[in-house]
PDB file of N, CA and C in Angstrom:
ATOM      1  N   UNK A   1    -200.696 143.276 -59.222  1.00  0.00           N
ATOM      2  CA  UNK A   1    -200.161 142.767 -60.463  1.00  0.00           C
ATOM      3  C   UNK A   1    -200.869 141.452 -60.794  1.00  0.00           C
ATOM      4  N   UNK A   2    -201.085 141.077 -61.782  1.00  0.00           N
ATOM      5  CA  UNK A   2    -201.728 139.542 -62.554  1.00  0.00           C
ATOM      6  C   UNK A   2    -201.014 139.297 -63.156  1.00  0.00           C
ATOM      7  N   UNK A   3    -200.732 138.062 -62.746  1.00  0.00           N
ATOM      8  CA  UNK A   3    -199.943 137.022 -63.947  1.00  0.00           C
ATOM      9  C   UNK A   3    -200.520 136.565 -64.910  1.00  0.00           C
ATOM     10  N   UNK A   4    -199.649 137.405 -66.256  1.00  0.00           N
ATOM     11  CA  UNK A   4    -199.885 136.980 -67.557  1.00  0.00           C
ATOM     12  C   UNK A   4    -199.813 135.531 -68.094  1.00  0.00           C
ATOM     13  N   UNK A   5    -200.980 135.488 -68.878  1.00  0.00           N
ATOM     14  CA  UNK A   5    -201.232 134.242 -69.448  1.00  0.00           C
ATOM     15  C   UNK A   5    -201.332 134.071 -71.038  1.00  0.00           C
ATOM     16  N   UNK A   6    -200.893 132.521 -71.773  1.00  0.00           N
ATOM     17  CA  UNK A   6    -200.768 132.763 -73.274  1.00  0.00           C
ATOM     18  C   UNK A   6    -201.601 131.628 -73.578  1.00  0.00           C
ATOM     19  N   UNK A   7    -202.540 131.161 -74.119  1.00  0.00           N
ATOM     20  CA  UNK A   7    -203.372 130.646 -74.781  1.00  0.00           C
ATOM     21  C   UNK A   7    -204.391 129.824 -73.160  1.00  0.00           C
ATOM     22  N   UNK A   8    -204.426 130.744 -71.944  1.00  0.00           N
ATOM     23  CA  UNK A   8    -205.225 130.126 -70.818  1.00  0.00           C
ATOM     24  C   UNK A   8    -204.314 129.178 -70.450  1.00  0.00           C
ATOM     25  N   UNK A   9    -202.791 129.621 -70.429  1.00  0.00           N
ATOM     26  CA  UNK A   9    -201.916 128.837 -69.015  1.00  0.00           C
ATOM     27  C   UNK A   9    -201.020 130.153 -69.092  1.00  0.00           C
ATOM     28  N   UNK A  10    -200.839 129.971 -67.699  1.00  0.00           N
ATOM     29  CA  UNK A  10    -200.254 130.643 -67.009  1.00  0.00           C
ATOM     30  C   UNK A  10    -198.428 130.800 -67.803  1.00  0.00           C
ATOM     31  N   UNK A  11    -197.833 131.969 -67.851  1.00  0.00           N
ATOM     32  CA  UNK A  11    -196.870 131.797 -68.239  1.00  0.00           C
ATOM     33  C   UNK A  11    -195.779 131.731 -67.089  1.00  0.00           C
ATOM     34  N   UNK A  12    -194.316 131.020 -68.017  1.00  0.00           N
ATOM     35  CA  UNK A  12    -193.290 130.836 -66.595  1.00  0.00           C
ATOM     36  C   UNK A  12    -192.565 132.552 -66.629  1.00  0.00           C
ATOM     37  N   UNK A  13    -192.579 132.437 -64.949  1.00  0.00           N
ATOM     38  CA  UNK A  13    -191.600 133.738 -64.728  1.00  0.00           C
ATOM     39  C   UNK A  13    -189.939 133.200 -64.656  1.00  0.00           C
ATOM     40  N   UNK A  14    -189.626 134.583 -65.568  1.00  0.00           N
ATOM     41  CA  UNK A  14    -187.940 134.247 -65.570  1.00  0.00           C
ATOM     42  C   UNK A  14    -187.280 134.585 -64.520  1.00  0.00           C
ATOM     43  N   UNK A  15    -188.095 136.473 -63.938  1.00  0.00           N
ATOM     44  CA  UNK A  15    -187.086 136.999 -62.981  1.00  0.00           C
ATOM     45  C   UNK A  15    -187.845 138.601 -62.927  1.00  0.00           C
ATOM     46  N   UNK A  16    -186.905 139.113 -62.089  1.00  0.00           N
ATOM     47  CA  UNK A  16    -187.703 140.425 -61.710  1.00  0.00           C
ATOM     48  C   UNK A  16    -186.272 141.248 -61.627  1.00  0.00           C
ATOM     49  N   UNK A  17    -186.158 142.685 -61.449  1.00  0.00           N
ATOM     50  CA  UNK A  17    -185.720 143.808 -61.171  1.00  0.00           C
ATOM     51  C   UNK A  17    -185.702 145.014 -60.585  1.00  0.00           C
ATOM     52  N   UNK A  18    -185.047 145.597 -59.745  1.00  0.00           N
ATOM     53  CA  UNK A  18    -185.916 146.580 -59.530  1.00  0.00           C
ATOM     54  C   UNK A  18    -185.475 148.162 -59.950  1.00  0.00           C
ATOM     55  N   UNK A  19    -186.005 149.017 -60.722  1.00  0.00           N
ATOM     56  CA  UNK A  19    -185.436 149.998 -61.120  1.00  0.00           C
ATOM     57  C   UNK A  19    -185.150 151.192 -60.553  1.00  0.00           C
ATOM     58  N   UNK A  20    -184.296 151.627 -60.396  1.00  0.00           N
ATOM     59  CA  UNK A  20    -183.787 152.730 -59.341  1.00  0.00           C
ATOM     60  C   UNK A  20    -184.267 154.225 -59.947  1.00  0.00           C
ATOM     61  N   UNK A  21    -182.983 155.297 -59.390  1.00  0.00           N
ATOM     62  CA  UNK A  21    -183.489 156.829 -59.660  1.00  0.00           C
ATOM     63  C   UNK A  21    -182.768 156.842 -61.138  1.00  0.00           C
ATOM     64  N   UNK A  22    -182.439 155.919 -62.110  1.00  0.00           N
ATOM     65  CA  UNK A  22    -181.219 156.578 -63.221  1.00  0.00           C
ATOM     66  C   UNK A  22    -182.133 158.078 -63.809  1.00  0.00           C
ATOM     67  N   UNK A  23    -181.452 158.668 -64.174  1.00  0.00           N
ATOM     68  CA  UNK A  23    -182.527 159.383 -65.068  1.00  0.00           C
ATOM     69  C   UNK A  23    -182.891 159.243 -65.978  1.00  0.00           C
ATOM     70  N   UNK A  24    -182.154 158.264 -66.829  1.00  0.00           N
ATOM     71  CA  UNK A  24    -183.072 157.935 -68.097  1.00  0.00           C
ATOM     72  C   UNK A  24    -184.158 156.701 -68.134  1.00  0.00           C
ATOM     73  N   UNK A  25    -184.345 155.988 -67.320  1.00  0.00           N
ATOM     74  CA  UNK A  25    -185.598 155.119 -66.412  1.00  0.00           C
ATOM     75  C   UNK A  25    -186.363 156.169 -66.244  1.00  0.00           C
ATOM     76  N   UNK A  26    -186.455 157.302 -65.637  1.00  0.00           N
ATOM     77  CA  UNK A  26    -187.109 157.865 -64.932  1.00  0.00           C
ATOM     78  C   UNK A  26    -188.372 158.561 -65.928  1.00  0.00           C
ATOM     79  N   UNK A  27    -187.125 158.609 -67.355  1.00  0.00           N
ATOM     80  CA  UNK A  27    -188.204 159.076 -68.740  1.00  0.00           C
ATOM     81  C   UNK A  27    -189.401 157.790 -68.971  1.00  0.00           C
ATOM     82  N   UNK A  28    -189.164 156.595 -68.818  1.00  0.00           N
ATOM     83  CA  UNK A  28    -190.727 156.189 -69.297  1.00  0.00           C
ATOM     84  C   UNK A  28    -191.036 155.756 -67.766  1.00  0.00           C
ATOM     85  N   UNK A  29    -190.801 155.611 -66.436  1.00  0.00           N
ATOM     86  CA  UNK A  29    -191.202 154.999 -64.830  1.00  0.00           C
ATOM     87  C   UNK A  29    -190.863 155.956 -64.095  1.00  0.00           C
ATOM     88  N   UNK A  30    -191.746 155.830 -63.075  1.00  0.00           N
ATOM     89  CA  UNK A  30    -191.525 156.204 -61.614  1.00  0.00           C
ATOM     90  C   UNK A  30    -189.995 155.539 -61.126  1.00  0.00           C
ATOM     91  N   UNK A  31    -189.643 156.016 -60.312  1.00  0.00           N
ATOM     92  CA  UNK A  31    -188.466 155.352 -59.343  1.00  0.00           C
ATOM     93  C   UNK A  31    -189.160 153.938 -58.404  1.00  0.00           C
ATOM     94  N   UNK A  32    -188.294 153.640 -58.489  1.00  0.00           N
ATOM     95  CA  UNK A  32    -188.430 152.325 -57.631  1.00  0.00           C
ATOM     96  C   UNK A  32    -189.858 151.804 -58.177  1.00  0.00           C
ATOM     97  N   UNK A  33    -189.422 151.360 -59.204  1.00  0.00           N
ATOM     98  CA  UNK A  33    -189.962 150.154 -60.326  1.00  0.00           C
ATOM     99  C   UNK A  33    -189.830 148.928 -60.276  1.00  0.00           C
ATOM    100  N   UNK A  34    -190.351 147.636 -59.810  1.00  0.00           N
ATOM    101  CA  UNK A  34    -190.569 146.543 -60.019  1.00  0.00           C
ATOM    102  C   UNK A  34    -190.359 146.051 -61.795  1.00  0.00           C
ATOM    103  N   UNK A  35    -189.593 144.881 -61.849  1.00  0.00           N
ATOM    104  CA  UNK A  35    -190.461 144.720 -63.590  1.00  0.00           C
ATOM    105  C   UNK A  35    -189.730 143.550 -63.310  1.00  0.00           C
ATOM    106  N   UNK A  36    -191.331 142.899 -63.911  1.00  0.00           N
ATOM    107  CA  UNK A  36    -191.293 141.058 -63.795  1.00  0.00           C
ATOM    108  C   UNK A  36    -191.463 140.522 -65.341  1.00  0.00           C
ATOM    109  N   UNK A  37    -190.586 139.654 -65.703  1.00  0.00           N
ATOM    110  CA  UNK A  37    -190.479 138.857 -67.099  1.00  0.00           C
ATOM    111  C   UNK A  37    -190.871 137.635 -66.591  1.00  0.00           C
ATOM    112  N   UNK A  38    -191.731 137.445 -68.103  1.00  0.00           N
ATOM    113  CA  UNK A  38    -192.336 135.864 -68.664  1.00  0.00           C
ATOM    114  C   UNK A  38    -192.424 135.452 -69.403  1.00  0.00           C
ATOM    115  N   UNK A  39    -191.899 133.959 -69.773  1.00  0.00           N
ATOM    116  CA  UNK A  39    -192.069 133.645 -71.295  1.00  0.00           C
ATOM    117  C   UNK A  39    -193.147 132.276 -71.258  1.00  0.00           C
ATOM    118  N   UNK A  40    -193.732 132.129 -72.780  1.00  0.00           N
ATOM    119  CA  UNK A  40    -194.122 131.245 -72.891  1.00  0.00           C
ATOM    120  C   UNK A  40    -193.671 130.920 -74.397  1.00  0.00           C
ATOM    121  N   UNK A  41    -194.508 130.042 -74.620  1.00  0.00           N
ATOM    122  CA  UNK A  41    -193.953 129.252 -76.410  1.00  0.00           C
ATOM    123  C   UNK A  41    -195.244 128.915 -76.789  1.00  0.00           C
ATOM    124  N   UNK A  42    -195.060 129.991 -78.103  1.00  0.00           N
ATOM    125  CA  UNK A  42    -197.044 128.983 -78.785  1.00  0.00           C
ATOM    126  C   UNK A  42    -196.247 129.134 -80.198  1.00  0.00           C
ATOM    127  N   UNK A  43    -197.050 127.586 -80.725  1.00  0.00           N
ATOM    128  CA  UNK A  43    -196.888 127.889 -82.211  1.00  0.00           C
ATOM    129  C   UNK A  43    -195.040 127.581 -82.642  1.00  0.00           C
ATOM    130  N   UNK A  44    -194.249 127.422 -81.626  1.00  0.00           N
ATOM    131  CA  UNK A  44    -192.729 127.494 -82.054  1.00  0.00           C
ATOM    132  C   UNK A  44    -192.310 128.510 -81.765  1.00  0.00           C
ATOM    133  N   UNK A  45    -192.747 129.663 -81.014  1.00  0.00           N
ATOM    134  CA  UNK A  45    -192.540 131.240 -81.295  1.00  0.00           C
ATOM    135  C   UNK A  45    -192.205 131.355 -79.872  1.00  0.00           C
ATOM    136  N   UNK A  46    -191.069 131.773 -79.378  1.00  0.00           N
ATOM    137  CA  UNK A  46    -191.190 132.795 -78.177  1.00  0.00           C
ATOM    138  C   UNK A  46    -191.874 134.048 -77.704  1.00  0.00           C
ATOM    139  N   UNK A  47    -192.677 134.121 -76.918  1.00  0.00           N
ATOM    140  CA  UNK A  47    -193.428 135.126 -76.111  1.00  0.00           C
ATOM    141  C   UNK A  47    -193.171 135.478 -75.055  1.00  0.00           C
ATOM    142  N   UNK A  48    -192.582 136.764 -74.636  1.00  0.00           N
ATOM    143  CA  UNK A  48    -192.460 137.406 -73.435  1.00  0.00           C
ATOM    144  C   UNK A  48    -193.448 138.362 -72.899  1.00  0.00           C
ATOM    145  N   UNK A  49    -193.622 138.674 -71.625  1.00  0.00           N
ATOM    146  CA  UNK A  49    -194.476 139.646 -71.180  1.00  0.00           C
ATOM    147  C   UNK A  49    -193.494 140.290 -70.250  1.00  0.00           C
ATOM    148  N   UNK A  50    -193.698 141.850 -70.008  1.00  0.00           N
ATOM    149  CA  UNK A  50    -193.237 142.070 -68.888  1.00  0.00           C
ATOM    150  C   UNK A  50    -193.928 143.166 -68.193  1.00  0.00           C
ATOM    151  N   UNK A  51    -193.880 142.850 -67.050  1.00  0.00           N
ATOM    152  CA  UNK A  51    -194.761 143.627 -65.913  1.00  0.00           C
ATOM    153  C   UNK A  51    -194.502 144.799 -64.926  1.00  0.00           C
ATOM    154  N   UNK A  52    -195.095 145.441 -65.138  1.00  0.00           N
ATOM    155  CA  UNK A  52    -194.083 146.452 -64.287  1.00  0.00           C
ATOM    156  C   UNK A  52    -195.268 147.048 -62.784  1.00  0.00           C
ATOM    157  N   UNK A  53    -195.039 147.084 -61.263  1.00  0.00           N
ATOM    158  CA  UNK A  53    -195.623 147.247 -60.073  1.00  0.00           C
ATOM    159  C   UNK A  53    -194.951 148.282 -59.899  1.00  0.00           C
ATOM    160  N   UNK A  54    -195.733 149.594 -59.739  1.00  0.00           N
ATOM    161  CA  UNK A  54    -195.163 150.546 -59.459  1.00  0.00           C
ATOM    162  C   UNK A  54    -195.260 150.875 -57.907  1.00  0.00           C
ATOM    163  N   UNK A  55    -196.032 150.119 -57.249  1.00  0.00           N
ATOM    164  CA  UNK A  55    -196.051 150.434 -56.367  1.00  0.00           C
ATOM    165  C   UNK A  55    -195.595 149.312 -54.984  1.00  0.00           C
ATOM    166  N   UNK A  56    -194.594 148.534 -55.695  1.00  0.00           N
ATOM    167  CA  UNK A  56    -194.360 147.309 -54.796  1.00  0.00           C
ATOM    168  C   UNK A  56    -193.083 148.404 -53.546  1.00  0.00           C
ATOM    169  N   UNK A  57    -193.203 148.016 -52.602  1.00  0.00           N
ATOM    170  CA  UNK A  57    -192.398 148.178 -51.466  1.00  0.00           C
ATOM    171  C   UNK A  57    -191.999 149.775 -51.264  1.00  0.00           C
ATOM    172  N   UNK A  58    -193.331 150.462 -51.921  1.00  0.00           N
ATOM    173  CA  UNK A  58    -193.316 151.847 -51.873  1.00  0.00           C
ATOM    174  C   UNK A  58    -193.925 152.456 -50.305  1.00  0.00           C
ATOM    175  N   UNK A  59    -193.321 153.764 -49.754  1.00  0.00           N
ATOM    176  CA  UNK A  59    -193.844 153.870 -48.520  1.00  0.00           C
ATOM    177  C   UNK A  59    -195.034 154.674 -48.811  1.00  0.00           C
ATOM    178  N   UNK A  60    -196.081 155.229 -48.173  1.00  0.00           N
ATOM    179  CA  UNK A  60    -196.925 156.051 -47.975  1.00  0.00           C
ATOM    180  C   UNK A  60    -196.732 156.991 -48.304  1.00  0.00           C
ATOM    181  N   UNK A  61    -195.166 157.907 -47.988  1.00  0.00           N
ATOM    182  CA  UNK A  61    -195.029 159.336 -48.545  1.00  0.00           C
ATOM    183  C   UNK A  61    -194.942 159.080 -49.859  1.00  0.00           C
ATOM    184  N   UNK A  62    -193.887 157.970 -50.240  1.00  0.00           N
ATOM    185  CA  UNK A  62    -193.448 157.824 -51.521  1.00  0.00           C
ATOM    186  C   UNK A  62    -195.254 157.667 -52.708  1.00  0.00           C
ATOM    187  N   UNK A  63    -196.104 156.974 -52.079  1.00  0.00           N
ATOM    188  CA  UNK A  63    -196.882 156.708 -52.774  1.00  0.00           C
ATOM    189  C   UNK A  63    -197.496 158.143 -53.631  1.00  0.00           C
ATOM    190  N   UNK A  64    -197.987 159.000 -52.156  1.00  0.00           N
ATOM    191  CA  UNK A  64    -198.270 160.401 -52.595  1.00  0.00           C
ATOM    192  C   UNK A  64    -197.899 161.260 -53.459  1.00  0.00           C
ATOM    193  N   UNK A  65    -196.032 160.968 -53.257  1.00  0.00           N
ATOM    194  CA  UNK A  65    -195.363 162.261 -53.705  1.00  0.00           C
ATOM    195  C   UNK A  65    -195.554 161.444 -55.228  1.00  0.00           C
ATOM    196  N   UNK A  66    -196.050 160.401 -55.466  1.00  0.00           N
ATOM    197  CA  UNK A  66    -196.482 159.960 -56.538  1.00  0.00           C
ATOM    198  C   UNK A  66    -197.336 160.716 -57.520  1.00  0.00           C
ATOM    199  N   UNK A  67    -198.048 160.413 -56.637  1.00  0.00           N
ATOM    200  CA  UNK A  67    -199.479 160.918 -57.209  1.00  0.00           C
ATOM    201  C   UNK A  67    -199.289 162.321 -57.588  1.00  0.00           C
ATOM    202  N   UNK A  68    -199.158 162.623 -56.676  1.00  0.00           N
ATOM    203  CA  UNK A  68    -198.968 164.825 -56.671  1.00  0.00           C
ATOM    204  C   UNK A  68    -198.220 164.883 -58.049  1.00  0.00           C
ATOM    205  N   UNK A  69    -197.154 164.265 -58.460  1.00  0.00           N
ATOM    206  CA  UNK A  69    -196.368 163.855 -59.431  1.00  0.00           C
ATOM    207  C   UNK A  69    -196.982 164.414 -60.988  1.00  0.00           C
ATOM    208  N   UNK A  70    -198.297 163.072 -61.107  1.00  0.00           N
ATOM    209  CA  UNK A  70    -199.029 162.957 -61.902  1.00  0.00           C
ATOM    210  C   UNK A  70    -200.184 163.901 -61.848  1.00  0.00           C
ATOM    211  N   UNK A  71    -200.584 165.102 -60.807  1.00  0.00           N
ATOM    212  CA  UNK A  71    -201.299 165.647 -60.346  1.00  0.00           C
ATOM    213  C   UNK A  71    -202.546 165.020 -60.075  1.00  0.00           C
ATOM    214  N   UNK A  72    -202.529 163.573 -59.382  1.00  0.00           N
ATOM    215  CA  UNK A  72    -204.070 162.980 -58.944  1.00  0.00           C
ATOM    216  C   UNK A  72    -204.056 163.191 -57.235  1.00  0.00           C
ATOM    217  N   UNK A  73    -203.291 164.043 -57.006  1.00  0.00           N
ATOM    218  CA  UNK A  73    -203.320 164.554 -55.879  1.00  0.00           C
ATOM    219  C   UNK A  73    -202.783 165.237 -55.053  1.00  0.00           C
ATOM    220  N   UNK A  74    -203.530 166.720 -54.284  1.00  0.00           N
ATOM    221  CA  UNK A  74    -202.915 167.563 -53.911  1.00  0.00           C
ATOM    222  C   UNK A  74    -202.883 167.755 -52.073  1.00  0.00           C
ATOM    223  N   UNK A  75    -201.538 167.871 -51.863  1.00  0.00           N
ATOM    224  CA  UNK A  75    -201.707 167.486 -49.944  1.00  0.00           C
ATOM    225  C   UNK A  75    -202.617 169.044 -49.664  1.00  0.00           C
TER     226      UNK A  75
END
């Protein structure tokens, strides 16, 4: 993951989450989803980013049964 940046500084992180099996998550992510928020301020304006690691604290099977998932890979 890279931390997002807004005019070449670094933005502040608010917080993170981690997203489980719901099934309606599951329509736009994988399970066990990371997602990191950031804001910055340009101009008067609030700016958020948010990040999503799909593969933070995932095991080896889990990674696979990933992939196979998406079909980038077959055991």
């Amino acid at each position: 993951m890279e931390w997002p940046t807004m005019n070449g500084e670094v933005m502040r992180y608010l917080g993170q989450v981690t997203l489980g099996r719901h099934d309606v998550l599951r329509t736009w992510f994988d399970e066990n989803v990371e997602v990191f928020v950031f804001w910055a301020s340009s101009h008067g304006r609030n700016i958020y980013a948010v990040v999503c690691d799909e593969n933070l604290g995932q095991t080896a099977e889990d990674h696979y049964d990933q992939e196979a998932r998406r079909g980038e890979w077959e055991p």
